[in-house]
N, C-alpha and C. Protein backbone atom coordinates (compact mmCIF):
# COMPACT_ATOMS: atom_id res chain seq x y z
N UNK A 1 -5.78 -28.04 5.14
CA UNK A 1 -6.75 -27.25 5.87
C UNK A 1 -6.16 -25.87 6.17
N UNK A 2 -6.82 -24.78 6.03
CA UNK A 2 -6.39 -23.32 5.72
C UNK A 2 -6.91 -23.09 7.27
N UNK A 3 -6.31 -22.42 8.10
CA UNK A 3 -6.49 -21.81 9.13
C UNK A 3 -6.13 -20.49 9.26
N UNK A 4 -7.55 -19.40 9.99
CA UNK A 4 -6.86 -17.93 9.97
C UNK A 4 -6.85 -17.83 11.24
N UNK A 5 -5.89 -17.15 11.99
CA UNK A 5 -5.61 -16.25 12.76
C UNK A 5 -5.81 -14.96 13.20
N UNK A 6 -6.98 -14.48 13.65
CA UNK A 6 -6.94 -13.10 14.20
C UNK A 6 -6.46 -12.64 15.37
N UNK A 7 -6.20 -10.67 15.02
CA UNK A 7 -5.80 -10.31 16.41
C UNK A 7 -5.62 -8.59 16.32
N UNK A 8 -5.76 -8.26 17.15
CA UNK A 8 -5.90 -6.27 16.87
C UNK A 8 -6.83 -5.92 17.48
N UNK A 9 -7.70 -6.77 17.64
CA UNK A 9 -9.22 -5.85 17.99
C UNK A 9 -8.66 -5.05 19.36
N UNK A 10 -10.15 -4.29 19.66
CA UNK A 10 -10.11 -3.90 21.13
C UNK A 10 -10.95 -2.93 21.37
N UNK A 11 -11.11 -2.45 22.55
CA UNK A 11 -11.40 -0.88 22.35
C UNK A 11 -10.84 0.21 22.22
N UNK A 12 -11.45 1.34 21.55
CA UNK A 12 -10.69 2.75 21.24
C UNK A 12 -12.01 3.72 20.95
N UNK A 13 -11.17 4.98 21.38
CA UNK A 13 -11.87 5.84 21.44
C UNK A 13 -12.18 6.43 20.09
N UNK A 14 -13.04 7.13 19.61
CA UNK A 14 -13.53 7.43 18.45
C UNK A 14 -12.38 8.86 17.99
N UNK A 15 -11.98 8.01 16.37
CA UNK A 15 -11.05 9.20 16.31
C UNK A 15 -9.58 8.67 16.12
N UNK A 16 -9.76 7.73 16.74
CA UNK A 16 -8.29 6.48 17.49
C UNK A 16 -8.35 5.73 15.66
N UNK A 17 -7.35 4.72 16.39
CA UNK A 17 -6.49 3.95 15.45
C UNK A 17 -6.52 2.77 15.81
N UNK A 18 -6.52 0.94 14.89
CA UNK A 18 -6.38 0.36 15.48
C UNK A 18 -5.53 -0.77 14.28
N UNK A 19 -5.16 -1.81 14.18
CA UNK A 19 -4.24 -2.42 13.18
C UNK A 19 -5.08 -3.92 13.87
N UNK A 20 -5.65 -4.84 12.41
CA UNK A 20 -6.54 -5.50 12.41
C UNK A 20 -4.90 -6.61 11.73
N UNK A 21 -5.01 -7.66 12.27
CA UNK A 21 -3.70 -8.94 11.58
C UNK A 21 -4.44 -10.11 11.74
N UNK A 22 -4.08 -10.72 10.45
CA UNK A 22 -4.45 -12.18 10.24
C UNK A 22 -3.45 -12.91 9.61
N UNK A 23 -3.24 -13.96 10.21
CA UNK A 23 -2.35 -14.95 10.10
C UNK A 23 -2.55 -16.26 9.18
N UNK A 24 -2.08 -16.32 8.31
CA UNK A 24 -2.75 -17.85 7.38
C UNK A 24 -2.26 -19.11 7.79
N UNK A 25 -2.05 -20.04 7.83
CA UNK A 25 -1.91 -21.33 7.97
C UNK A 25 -1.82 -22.16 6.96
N UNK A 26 -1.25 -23.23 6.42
CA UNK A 26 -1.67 -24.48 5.60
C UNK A 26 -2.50 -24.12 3.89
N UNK A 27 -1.64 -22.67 3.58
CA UNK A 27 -2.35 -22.11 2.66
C UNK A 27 -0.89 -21.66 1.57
N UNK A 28 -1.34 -21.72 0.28
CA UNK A 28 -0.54 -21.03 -0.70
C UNK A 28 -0.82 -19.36 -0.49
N UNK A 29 -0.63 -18.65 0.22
CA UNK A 29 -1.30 -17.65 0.78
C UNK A 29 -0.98 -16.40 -0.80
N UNK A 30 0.16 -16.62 -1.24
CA UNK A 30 0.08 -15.74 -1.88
C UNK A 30 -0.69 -15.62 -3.07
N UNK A 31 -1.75 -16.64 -3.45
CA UNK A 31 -2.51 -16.90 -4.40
C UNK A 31 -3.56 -16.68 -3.84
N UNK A 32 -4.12 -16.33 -2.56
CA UNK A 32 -5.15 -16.25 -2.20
C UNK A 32 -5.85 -14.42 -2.56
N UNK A 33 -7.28 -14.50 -2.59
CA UNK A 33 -7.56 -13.09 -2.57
C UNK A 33 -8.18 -13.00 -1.19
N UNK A 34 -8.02 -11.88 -0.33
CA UNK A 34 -8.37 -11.47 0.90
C UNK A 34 -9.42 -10.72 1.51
N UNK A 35 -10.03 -10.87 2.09
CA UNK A 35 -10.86 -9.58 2.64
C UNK A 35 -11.39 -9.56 4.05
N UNK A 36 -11.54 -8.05 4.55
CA UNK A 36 -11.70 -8.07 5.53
C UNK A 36 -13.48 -7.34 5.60
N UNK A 37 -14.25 -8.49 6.70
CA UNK A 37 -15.42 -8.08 6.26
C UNK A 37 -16.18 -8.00 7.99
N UNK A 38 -16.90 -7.35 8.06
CA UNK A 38 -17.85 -6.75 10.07
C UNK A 38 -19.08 -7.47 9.62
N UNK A 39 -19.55 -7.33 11.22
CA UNK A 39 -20.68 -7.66 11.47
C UNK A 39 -21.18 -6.99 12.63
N UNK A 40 -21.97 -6.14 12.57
CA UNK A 40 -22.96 -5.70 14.08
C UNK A 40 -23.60 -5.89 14.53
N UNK A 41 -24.19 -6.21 15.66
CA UNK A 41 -25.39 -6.60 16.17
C UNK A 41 -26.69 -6.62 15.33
N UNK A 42 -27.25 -7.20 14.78
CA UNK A 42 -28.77 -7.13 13.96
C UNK A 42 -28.52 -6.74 12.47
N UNK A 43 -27.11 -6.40 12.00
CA UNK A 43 -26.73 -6.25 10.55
C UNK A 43 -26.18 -7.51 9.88
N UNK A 44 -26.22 -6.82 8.52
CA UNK A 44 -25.69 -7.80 7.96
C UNK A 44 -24.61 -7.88 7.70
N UNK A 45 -23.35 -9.00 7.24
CA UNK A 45 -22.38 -9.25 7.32
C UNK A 45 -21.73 -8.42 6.05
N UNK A 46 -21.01 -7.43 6.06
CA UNK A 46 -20.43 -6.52 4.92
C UNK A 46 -19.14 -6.30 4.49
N UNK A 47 -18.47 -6.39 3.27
CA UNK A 47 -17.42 -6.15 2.98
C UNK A 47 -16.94 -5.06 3.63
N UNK A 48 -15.36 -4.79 3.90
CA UNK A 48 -15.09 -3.45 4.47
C UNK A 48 -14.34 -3.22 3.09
N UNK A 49 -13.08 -3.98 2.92
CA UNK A 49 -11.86 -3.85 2.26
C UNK A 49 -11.62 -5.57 1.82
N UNK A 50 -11.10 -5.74 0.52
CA UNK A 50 -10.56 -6.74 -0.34
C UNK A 50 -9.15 -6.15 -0.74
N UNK A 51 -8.40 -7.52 -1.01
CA UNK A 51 -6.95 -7.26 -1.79
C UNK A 51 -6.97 -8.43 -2.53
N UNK A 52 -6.81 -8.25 -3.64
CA UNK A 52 -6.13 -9.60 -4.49
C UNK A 52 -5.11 -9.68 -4.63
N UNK A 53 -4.74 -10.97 -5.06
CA UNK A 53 -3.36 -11.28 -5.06
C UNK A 53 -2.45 -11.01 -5.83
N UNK A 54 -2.83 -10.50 -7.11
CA UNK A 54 -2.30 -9.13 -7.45
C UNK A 54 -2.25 -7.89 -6.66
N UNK A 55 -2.67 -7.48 -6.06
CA UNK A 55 -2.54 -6.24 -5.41
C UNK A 55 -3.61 -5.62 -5.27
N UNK A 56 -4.57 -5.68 -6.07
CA UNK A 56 -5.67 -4.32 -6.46
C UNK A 56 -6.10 -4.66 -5.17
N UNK A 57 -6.91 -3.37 -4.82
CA UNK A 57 -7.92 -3.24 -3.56
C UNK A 57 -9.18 -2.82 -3.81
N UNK A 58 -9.87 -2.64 -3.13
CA UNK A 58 -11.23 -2.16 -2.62
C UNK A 58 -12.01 -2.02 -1.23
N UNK A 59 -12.50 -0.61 -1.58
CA UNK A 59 -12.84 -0.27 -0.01
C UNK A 59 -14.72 0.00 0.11
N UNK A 60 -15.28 -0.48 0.82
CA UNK A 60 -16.52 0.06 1.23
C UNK A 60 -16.77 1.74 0.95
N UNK A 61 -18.25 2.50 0.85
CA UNK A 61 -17.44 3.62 0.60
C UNK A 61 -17.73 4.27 2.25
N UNK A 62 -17.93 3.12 2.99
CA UNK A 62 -18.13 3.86 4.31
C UNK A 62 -16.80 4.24 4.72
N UNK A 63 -15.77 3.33 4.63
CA UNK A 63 -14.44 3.38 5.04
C UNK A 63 -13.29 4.01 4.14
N UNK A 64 -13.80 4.56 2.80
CA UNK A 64 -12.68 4.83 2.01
C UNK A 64 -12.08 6.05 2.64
N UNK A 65 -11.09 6.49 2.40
CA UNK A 65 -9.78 7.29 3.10
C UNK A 65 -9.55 7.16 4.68
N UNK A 66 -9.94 6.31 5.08
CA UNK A 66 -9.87 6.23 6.19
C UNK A 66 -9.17 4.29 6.85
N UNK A 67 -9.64 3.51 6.11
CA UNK A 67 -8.78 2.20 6.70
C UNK A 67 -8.42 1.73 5.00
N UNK A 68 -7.03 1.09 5.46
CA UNK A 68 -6.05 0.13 4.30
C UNK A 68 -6.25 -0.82 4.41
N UNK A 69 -6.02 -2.03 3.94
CA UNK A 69 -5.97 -3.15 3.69
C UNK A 69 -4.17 -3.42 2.89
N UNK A 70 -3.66 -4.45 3.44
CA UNK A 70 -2.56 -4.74 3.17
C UNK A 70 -2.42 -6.08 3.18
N UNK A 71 -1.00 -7.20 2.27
CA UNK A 71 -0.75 -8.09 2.88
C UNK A 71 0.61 -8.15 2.66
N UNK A 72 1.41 -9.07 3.17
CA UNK A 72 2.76 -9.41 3.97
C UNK A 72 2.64 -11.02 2.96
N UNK A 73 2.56 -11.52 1.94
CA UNK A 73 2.69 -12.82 1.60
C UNK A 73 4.06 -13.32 1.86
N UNK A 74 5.12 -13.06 2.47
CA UNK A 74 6.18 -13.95 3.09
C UNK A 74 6.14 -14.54 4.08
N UNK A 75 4.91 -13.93 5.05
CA UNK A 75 4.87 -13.87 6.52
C UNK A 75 3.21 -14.82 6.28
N UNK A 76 2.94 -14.46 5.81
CA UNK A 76 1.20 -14.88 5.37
C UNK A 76 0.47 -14.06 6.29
N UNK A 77 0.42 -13.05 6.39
CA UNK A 77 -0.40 -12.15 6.55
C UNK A 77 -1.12 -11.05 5.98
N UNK A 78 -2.39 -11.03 6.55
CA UNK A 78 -2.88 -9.68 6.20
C UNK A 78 -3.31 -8.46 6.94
N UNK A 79 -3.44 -7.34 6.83
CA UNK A 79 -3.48 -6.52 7.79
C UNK A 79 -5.01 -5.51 7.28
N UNK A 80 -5.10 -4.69 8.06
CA UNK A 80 -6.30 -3.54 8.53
C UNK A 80 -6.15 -2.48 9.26
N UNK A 81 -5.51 -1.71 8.29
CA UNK A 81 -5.07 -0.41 9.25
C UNK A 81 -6.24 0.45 9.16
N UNK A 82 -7.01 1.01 10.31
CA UNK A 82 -8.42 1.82 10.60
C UNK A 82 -7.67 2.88 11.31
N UNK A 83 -7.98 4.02 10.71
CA UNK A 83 -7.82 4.84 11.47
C UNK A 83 -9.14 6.31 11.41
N UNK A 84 -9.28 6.92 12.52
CA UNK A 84 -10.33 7.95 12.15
C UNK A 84 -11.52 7.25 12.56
N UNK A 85 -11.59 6.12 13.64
CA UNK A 85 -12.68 5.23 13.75
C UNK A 85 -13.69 6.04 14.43
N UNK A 86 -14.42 5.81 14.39
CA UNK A 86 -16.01 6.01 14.46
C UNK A 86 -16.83 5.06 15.14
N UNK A 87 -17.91 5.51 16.04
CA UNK A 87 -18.63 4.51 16.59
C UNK A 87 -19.42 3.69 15.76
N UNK A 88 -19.61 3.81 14.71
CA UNK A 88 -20.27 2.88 13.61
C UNK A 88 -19.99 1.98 13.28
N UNK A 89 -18.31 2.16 13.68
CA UNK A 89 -17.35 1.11 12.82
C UNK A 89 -17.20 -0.29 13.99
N UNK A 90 -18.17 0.05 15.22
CA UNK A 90 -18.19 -1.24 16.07
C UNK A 90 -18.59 -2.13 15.26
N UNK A 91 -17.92 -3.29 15.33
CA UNK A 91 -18.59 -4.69 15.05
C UNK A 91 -17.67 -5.63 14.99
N UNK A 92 -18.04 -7.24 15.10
CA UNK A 92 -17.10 -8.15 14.93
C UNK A 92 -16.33 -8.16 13.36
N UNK A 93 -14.88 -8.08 13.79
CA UNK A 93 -14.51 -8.03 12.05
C UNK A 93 -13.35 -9.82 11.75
N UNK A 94 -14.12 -9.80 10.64
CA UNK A 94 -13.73 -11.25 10.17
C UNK A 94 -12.67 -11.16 8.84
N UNK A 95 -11.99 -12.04 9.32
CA UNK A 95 -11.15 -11.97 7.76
C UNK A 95 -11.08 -12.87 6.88
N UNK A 96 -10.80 -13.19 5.55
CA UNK A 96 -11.57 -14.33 4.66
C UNK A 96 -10.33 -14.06 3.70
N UNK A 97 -10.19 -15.56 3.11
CA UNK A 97 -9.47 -15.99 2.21
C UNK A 97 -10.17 -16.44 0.61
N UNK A 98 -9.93 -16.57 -0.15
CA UNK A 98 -10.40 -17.34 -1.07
C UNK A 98 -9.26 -17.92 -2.17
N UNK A 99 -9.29 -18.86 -2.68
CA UNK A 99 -8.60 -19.36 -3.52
C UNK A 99 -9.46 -19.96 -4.48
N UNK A 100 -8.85 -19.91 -5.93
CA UNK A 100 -9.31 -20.67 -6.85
C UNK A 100 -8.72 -21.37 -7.88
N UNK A 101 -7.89 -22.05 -7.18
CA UNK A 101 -6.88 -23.10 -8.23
C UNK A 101 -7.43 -23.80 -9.08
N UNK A 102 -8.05 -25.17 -7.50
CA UNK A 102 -8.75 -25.96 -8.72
C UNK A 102 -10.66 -25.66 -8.72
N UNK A 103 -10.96 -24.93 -7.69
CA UNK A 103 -12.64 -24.87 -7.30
C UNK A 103 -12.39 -23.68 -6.65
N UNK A 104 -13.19 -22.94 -6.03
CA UNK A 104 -13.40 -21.60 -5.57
C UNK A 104 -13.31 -22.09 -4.19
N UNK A 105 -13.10 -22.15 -2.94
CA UNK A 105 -13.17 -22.41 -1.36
C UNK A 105 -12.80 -21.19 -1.05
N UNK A 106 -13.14 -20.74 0.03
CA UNK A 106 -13.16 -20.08 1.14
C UNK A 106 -12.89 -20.12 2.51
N UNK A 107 -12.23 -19.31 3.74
CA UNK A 107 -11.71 -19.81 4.71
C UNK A 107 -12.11 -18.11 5.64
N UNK A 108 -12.82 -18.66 6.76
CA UNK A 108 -13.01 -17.36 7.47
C UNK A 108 -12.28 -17.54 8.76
N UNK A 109 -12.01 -16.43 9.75
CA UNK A 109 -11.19 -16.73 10.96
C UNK A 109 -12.30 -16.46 11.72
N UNK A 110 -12.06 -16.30 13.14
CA UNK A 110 -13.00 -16.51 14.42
C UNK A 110 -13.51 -15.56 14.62
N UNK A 111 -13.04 -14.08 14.07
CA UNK A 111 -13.53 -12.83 14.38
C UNK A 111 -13.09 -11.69 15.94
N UNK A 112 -12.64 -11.22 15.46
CA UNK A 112 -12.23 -10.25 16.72
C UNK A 112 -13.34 -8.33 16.79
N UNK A 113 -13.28 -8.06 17.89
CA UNK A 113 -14.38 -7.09 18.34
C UNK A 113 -13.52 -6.33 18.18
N UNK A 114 -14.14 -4.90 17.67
CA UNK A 114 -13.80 -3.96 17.61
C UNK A 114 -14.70 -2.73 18.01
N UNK A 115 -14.80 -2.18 19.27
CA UNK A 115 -15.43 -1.13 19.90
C UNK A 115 -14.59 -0.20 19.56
N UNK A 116 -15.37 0.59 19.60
CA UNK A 116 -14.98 2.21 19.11
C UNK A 116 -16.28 3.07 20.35
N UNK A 117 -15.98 3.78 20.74
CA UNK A 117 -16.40 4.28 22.11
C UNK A 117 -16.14 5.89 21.65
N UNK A 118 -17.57 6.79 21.88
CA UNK A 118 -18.02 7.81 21.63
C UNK A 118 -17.30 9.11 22.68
């Protein structure tokens, strides 16, 4: 059983910086592909940033030059560096695993808030 760990959120002022970490659990983590994906009040649930386990990335183009996506596979983590935030960028942000060894599964964490304040 794959368990994630979140933690970073908070509030910040628009403009600010904030470092988004997720923790894996009970996972071959470094085979996993990653992503970090929001949700806002009455929206829908949206990619921000992906990493595979090769490396490659991808960014929303709301967020490009502005937040990274990283991971730490010794530690089993992944990270979300936002910076240049914006009040838009409020919403619950979730982080997600996927693996596909033998079937495709998926693993989401609990979600942490991220206010950004005008």
């Amino acid at each position: 059983q794959v368990q994630l760990v979140e933690s970073g959120g908070g509030l910040v002022q628009a403009g600010g910086s904030l470092r988004l970490s997720c923790v894996a659990s009970g996972s071959i983590f470094r085979l996993f592909d990653i992503g970090w994906y929001r949700q806002a009040p009455g929206k829908q649930r949206e990619l921000v940033a992906g990493i595979k386990s090769g490396g490659t990335t991808d960014y929303a183009d709301s967020v490009k030059g502005r937040f990274t996506i990283s991971r730490d596979n010794a530690n089993k983590m992944a990270y979300l560096q936002m910076n240049s935030l914006k009040p838009e960028d409020t919403a619950v942000y979730y982080c997600n695993v996927v693996q596909t060894i033998l079937t495709r599964l998926e693993y989401w964490g609990q979600g942490t808030q991220v206010t950004v304040s005008s």
